[in-house]
C-alpha atoms as a PDB file:
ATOM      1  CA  UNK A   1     -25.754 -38.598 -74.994  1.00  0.00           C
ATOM      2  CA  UNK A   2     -26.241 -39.740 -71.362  1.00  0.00           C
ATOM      3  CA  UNK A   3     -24.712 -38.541 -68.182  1.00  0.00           C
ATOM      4  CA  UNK A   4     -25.127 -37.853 -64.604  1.00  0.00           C
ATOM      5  CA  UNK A   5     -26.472 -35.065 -63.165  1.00  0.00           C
ATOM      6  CA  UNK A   6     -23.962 -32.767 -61.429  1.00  0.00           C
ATOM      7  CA  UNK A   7     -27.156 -31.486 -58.731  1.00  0.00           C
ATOM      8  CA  UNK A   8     -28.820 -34.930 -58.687  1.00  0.00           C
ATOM      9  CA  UNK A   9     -32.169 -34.939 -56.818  1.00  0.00           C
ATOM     10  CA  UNK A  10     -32.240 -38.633 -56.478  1.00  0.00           C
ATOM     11  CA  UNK A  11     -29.932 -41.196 -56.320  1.00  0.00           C
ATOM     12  CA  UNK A  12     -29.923 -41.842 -60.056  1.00  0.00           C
ATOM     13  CA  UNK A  13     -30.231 -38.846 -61.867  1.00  0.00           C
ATOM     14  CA  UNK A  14     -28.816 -39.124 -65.406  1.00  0.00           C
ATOM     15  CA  UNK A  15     -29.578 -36.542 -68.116  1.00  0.00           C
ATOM     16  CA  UNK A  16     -30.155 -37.513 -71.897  1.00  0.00           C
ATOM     17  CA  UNK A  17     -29.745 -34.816 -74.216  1.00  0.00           C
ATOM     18  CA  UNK A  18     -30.122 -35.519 -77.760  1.00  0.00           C
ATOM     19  CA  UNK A  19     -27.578 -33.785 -80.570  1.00  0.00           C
ATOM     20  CA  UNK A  20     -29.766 -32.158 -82.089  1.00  0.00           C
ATOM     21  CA  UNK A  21     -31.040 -28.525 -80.553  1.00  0.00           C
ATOM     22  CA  UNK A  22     -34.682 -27.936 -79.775  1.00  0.00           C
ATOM     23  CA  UNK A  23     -34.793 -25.261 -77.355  1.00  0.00           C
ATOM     24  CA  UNK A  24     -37.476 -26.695 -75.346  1.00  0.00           C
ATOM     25  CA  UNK A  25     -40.837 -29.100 -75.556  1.00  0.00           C
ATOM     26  CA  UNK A  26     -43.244 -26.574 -76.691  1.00  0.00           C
ATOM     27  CA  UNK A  27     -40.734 -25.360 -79.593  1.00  0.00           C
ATOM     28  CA  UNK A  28     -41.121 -29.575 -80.934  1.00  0.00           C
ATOM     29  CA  UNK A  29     -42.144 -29.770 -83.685  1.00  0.00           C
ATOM     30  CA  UNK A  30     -43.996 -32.447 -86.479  1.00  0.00           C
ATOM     31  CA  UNK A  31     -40.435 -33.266 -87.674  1.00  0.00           C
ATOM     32  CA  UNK A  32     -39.421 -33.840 -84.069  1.00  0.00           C
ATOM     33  CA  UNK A  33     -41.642 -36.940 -83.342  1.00  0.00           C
ATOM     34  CA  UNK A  34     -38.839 -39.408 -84.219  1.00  0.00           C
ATOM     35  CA  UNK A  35     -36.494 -37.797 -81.985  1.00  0.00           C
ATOM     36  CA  UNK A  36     -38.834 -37.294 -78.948  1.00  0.00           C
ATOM     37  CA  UNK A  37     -39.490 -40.797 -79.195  1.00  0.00           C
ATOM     38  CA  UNK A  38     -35.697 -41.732 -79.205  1.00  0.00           C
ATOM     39  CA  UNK A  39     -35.215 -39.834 -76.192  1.00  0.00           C
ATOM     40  CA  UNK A  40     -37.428 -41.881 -74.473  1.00  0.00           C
ATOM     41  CA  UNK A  41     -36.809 -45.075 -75.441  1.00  0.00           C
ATOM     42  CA  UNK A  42     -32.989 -44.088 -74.388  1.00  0.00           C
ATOM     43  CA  UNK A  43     -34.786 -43.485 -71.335  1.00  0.00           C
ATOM     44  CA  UNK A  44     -35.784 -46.645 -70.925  1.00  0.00           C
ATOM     45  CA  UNK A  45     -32.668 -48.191 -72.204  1.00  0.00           C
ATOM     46  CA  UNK A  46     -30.829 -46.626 -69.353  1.00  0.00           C
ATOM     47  CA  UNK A  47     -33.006 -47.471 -66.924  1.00  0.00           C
ATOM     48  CA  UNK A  48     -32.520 -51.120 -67.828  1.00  0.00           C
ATOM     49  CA  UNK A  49     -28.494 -50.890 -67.614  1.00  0.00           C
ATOM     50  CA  UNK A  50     -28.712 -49.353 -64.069  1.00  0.00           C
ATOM     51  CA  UNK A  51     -30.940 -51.969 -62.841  1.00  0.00           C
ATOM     52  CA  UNK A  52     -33.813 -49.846 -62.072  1.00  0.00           C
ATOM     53  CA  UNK A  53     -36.022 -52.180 -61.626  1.00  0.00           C
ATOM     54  CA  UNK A  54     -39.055 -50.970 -59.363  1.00  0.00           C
ATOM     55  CA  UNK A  55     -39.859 -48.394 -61.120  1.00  0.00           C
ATOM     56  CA  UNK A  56     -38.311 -44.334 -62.431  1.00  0.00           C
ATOM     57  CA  UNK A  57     -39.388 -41.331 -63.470  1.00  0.00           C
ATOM     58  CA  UNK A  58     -39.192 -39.309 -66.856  1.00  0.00           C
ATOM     59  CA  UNK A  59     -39.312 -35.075 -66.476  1.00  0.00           C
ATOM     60  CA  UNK A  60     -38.756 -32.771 -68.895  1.00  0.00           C
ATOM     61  CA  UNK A  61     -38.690 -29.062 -68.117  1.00  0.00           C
ATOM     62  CA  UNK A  62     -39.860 -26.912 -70.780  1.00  0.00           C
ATOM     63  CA  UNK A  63     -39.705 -23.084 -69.736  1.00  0.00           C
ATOM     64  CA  UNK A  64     -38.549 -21.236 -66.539  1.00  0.00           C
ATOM     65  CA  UNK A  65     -41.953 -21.793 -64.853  1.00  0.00           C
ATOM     66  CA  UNK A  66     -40.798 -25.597 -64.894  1.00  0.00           C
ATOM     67  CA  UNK A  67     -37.898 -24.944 -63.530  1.00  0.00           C
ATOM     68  CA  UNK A  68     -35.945 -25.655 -67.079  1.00  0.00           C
ATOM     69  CA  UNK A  69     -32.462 -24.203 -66.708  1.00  0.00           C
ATOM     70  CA  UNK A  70     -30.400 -24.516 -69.913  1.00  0.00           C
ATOM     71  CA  UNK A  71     -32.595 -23.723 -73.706  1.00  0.00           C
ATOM     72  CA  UNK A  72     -31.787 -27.330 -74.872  1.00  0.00           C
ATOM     73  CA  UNK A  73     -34.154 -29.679 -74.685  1.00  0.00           C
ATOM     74  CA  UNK A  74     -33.318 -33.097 -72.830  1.00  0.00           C
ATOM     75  CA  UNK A  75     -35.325 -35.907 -70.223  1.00  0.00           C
ATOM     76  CA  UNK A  76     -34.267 -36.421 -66.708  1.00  0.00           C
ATOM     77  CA  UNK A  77     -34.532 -39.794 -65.518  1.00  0.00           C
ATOM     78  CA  UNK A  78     -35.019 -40.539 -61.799  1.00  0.00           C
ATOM     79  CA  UNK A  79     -34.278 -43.496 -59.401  1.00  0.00           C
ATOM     80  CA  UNK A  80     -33.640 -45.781 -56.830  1.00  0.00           C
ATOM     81  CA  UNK A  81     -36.069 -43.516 -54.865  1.00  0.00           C
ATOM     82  CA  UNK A  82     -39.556 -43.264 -54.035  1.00  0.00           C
ATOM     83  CA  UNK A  83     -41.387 -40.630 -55.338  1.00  0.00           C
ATOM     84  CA  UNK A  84     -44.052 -38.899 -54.385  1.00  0.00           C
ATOM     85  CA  UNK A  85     -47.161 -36.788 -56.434  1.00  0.00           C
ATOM     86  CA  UNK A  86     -47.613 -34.387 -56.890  1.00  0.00           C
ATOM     87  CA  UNK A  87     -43.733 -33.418 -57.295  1.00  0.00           C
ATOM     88  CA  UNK A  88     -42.113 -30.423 -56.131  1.00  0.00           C
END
């Protein structure tokens, strides 16, 4: 599932949240390693449909400290900005 963020911080900022629950990164799991890589190949897939073609970015939040805000793990993916390092 794929949709844009309702508080984007760049121009693109779509969400992709897989159906399956995983509360956050560090609660992955062995069994999870086909469905982290999904998420970013989806990643990639929507980058390609929205033409974002110089270049994105690929965050997940895992944990308050990271500034994750809902216990369901899913990738932000970023564009049609520059960015800079380190973020935030």
């Amino acid at each position: 599932l794929a949709f844009r963020d309702v508080n984007p911080q760049a121009p693109v900022h779509v969400l992709i949240v897989p159906k399956r629950v995983i509360p956050r990164l560090a609660d992955a799991g062995p069994n999870d390693r086909e469905l982290l890589g999904e998420l970013l190949l989806a990643a990639s897939e929507v980058a390609k449909k929205l033409g974002l073609k110089t270049g994105f970015r690929v965050v997940i939040n895992s944990g308050p400290d990271a500034g994750e805000s809902v216990p369901h793990l899913h990738v932000h993916l970023l564009g049609q900005r520059q960015m800079s390092w380190p973020p935030g």
